[in-house]
Each structure stands twice: as C-alpha cells, then as structure tokens.
C-alpha atoms as a PDB file:
ATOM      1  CA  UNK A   1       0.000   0.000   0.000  1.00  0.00           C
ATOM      2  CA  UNK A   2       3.095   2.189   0.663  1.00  0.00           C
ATOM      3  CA  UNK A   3       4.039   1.552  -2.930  1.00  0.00           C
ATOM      4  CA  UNK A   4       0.633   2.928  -4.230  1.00  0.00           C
ATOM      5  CA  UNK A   5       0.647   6.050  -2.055  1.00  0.00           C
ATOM      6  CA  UNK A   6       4.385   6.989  -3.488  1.00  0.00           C
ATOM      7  CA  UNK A   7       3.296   6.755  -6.770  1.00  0.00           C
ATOM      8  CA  UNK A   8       0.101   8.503  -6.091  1.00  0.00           C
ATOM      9  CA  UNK A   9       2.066  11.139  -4.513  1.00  0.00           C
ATOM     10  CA  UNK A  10       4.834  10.836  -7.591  1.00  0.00           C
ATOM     11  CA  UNK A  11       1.799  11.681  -9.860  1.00  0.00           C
ATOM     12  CA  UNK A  12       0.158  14.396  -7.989  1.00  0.00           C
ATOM     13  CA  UNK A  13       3.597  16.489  -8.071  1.00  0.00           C
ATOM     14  CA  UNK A  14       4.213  15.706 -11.843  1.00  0.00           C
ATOM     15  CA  UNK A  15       1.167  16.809 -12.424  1.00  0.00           C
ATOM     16  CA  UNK A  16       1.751  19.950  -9.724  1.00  0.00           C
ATOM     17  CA  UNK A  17       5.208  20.785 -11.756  1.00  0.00           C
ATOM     18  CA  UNK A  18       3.562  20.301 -15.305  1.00  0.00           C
ATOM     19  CA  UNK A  19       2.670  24.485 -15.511  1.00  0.00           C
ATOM     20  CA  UNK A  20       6.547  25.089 -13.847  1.00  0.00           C
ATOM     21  CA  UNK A  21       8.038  22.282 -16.913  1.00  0.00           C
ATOM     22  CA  UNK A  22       5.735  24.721 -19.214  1.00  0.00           C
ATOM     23  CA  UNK A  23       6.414  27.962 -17.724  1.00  0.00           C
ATOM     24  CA  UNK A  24      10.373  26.451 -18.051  1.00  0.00           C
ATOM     25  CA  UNK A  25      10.047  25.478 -21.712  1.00  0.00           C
ATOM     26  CA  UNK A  26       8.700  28.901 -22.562  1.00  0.00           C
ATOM     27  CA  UNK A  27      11.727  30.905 -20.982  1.00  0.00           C
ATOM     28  CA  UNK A  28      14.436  28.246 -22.618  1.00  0.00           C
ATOM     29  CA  UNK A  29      12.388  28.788 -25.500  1.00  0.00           C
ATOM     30  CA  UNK A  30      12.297  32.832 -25.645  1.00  0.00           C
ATOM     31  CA  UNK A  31      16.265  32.763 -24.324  1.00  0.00           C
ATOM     32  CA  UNK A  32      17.303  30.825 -27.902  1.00  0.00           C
ATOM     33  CA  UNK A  33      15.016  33.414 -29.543  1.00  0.00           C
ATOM     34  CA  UNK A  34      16.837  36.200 -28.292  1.00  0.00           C
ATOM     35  CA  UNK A  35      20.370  34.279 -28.283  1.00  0.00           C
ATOM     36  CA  UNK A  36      19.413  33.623 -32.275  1.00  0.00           C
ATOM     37  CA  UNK A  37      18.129  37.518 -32.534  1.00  0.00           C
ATOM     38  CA  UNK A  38      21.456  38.998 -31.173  1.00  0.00           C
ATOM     39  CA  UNK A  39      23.675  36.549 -33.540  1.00  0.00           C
ATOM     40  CA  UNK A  40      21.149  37.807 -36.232  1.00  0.00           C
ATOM     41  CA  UNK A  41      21.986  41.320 -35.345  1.00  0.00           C
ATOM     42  CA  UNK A  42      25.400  41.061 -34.664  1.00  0.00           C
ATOM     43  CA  UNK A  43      25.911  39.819 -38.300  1.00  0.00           C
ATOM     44  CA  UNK A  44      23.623  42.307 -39.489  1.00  0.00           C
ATOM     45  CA  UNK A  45      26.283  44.924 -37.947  1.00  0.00           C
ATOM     46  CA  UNK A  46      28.590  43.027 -39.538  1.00  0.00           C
ATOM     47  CA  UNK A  47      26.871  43.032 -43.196  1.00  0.00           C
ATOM     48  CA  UNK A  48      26.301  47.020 -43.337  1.00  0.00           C
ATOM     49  CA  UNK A  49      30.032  47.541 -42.271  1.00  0.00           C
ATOM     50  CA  UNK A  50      31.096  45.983 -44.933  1.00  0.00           C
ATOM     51  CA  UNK A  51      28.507  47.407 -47.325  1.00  0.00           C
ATOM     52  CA  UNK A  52      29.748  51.218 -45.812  1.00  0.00           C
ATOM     53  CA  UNK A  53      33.497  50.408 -46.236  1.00  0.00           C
ATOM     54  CA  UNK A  54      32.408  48.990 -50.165  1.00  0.00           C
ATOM     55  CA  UNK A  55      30.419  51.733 -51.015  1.00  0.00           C
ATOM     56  CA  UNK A  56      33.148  54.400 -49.744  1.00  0.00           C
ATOM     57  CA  UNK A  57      35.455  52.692 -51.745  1.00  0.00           C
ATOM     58  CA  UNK A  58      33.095  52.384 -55.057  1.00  0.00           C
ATOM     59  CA  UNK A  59      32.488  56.439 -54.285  1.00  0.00           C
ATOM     60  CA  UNK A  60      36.193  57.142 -54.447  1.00  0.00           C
ATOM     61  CA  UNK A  61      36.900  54.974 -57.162  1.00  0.00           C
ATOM     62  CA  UNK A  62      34.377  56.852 -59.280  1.00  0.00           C
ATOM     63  CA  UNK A  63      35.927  60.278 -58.045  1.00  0.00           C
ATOM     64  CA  UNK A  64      39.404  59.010 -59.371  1.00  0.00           C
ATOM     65  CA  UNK A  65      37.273  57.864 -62.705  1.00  0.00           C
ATOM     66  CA  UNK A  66      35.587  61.310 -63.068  1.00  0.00           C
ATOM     67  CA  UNK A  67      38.527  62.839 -63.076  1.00  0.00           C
ATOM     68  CA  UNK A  68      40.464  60.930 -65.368  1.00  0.00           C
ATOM     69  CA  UNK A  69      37.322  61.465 -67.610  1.00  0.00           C
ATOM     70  CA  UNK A  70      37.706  65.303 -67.406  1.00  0.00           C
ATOM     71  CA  UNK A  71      41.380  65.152 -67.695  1.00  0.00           C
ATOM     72  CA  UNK A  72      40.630  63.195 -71.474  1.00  0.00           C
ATOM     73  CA  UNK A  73      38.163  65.478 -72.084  1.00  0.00           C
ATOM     74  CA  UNK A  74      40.803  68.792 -71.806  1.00  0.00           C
ATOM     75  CA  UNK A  75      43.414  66.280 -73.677  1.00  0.00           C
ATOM     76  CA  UNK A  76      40.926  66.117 -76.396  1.00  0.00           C
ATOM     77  CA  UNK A  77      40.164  69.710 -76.769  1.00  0.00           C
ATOM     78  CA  UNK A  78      43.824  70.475 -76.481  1.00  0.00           C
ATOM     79  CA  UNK A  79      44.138  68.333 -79.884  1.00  0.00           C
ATOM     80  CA  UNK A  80      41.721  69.051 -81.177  1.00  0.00           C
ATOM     81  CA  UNK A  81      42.316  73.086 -81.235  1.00  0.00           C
ATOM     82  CA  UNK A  82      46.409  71.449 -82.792  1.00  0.00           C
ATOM     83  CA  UNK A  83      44.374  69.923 -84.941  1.00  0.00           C
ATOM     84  CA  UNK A  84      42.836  72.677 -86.427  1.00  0.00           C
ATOM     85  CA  UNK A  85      45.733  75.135 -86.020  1.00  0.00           C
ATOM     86  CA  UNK A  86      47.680  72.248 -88.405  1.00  0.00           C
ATOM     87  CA  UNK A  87      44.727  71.837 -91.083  1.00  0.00           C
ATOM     88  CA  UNK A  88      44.445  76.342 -90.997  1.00  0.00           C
ATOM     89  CA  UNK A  89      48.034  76.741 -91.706  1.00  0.00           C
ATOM     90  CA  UNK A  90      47.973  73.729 -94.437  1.00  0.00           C
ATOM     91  CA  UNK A  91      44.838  75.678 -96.210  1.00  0.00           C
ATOM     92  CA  UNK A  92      46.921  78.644 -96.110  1.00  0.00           C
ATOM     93  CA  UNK A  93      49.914  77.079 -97.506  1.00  0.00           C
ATOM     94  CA  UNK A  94      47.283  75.432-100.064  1.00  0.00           C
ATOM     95  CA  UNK A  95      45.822  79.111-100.643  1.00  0.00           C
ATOM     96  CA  UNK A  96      49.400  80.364-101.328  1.00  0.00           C
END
C-alpha cells in the first residue's frame, strides 16, 4: 500500500510541476530566440560595415574615374584646337 501512495504522490507532483516544466520550456524557449536575434543582429552589424566600407570605396573609385574622364576630355580639346591650327596653316599654304 506504501508503494501505491508513493506513486500517487509521484503523480500528484508531476502533475503539480507540469505548468513550472511549461512555464520552463517557454523561458528556454524565448532565451534561444533572443540568443538567435542577437547573432542575427550582430551579423547584421557586420553586413552594413562591410557594405559602408564597399560603397566608400566604389564612391572614391568613381571620383578618381571622373577625373580621369575630365582630364581626357581637356586632352581632347587640347588636340583638337592642334588639330585645327595644323589643317588652318595647311589651307593657307594650299591658298598660297
């Protein structure tokens, strides 16, 4: 009868603890949430850091490539304006 009685008692704080093994699933539960939400973030961090230092580096690569542009740009005009200097003075030796 002492047998029964343990188990009945065994049973009656199972099923006493069942809410508390609940209520202790739900907080393991949330703190792998939030472990998994901080990792998420942390990379996140990580991620636009490396977008920034990318994008500063695509910005001043296009500075360097605007200003080679301009600098062919004046080259041109430059020989063009020989150019024409060469092809006036070879109409006027023509015209001569």
């Amino acid at each position: 009868m002492n047998q029964s009685m343990n188990a009945a008692v065994a049973e009656e704080e199972m099923e006493a603890l069942g809410p508390l093994t609940r209520l202790e699933e739900r907080i393991l539960e949330t703190v792998d949430q939030l472990r998994s939400a901080r990792l998420e973030k942390a990379q996140a961090a990580a991620d636009a850091t490396r977008a920034r230092e990318e994008m500063a580096r695509a910005q001043q690569h296009s500075r360097r490539l605007e200003a080679e542009i301009e600098a062919l740009r004046a080259e041109r005009r430059q020989i063009l304006d020989r150019v024409e200097k060469l092809l006036s003075q070879i109409d006027m030796l023509a015209q001569g």
